[in-house]
Protein backbone atom coordinates (compact mmCIF):
# COMPACT_ATOMS: atom_id res chain seq x y z
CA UNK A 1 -12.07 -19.39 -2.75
CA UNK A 2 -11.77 -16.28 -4.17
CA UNK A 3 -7.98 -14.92 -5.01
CA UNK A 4 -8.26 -10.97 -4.72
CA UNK A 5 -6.70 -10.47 -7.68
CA UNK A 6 -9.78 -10.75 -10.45
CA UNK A 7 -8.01 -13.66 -11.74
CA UNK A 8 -9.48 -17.20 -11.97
CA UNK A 9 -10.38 -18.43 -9.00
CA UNK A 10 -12.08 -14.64 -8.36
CA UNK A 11 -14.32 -14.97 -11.47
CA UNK A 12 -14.95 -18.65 -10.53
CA UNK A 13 -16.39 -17.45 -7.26
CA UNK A 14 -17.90 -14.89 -8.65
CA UNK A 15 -20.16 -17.09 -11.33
CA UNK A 16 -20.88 -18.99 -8.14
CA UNK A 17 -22.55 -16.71 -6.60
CA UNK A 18 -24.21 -15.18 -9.58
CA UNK A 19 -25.64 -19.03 -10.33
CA UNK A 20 -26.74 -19.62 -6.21
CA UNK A 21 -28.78 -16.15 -6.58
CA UNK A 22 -30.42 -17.17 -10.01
CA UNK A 23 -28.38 -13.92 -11.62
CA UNK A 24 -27.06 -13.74 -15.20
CA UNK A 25 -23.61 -15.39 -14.94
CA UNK A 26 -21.03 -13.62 -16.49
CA UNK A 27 -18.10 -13.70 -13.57
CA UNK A 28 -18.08 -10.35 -13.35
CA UNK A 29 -18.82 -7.72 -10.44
CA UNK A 30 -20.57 -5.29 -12.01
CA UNK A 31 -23.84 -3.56 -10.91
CA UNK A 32 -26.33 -6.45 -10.98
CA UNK A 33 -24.17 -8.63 -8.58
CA UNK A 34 -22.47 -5.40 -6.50
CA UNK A 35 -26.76 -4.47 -6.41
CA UNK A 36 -27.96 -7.88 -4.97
CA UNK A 37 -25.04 -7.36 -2.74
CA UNK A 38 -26.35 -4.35 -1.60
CA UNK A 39 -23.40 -2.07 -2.73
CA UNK A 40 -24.20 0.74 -4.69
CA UNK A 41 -23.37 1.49 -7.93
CA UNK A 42 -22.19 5.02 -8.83
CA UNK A 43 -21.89 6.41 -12.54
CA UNK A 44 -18.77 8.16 -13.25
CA UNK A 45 -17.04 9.50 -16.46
CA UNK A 46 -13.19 10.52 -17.57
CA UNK A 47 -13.57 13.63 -19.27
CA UNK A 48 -10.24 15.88 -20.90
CA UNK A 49 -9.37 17.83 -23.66
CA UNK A 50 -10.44 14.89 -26.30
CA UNK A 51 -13.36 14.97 -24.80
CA UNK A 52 -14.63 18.57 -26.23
CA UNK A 53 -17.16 20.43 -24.60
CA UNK A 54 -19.23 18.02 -22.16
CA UNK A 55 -22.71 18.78 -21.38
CA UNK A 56 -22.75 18.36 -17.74
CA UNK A 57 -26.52 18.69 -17.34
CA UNK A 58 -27.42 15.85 -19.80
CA UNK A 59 -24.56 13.97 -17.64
CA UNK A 60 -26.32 14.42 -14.24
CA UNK A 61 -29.45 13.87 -15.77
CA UNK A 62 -28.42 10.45 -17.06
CA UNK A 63 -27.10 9.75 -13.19
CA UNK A 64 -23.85 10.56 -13.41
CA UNK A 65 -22.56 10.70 -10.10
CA UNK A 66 -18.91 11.67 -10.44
CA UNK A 67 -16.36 12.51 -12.67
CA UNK A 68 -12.39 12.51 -13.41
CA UNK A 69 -11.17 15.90 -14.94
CA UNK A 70 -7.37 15.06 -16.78
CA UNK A 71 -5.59 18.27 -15.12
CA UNK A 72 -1.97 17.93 -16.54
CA UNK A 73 -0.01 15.77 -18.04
CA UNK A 74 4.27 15.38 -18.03
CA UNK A 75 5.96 18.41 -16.55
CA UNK A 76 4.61 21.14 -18.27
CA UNK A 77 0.98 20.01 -20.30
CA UNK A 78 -2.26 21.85 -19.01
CA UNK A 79 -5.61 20.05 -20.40
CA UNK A 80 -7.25 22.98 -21.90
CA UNK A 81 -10.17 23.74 -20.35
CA UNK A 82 -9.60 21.42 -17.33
CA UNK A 83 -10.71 24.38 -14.85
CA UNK A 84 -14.13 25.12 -17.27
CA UNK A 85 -15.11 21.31 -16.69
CA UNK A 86 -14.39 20.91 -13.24
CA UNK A 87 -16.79 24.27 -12.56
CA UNK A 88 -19.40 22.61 -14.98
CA UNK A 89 -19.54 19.48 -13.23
CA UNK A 90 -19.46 21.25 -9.68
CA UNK A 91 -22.44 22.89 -10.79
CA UNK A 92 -24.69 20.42 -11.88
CA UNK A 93 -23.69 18.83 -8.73
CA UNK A 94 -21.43 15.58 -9.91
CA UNK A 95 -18.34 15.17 -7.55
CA UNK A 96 -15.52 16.30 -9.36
CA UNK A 97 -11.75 14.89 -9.04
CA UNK A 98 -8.71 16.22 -10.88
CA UNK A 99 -6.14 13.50 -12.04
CA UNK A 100 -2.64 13.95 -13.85
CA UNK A 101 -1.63 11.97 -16.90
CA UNK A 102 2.32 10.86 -15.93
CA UNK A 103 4.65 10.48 -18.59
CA UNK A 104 7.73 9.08 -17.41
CA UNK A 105 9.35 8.59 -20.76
CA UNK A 106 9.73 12.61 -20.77
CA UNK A 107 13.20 12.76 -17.96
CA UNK A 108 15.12 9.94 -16.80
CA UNK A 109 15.01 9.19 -13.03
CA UNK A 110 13.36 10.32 -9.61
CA UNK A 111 13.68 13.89 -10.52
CA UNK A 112 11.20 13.25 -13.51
CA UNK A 113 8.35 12.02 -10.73
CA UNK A 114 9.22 14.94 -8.85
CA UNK A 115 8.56 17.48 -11.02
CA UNK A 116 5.35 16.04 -12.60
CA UNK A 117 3.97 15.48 -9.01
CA UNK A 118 5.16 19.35 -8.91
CA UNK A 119 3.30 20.53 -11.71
CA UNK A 120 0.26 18.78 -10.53
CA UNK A 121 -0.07 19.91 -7.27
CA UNK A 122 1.91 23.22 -7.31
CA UNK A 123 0.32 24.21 -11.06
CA UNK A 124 4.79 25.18 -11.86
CA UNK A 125 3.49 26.41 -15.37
CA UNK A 126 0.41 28.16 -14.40
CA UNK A 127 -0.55 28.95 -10.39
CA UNK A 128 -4.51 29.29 -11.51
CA UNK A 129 -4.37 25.63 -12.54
CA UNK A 130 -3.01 24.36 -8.79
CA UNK A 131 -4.93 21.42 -8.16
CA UNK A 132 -3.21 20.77 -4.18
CA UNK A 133 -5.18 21.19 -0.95
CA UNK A 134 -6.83 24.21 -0.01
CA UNK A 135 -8.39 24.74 -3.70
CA UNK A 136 -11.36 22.28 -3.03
CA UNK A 137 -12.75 22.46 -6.05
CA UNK A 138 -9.93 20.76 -7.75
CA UNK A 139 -9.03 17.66 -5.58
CA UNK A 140 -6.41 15.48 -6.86
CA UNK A 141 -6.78 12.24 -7.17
């Protein structure tokens, strides 16, 4: 029985199944059991600022399908370039979400969640970087 949680009686089911179906056993979900399950695998990347400049074209090319764009991070930290990579993903058609790095070491308390979730959503330091509803090219995530 499997446990939900990817612990051990999860990956014991899962070699199970992999050995009934004569597939490499490994105990892990990943594309050749998900495929013979008939679930779809899609390619995605994490792309940010460490990143550098990401050739989007080789990246659909290869099959990427999506991709995370790091938007902000704390209460005030823009990702440089996070707009530029969302648009060059957009365009060479890979489904692009936006996702903020939280730091909650920076403020003690609610108030620090608060105004990180702010800064995401609202773009507080910069409103050309607002990543909230009604700018759907930059979903959050």
């Amino acid at each position: 029985m499997a446990d939900g949680n990817f612990g051990s009686k999860t990956e014991s089911a899962v070699k199970g199944y992999q050995q009934l179906n004569s597939l490499g056993v490994d105990g892990i979900a990943g594309p050749q059991t998900l495929g013979h399950l008939g679930i779809e695998v899609y390619h995605g990347i994490d792309v940010s600022a460490w990143n550098g400049t990401v050739d989007w074209k080789t990246a659909s090319e290869n099959d990427v399908k999506y991709a995370w764009v790091k938007a902000t991070e704390g209460q005030t930290h823009v990702n440089r370039n996070f707009v530029e990579r969302a648009n060059g993903a957009k365009e060479n058609n890979i489904v692009t979400g936006l996702y903020h790095f939280g730091r909650p070491d920076s403020d003690a308390g609610i108030k620090d969640a608060e105004r990180e979730a702010d800064h995401f959503l609202n773009g507080r330091s910069n409103p050309d970087t607002r990543c909230r509803k009604g700018n759907e090219d930059r979903r959050p995530i």
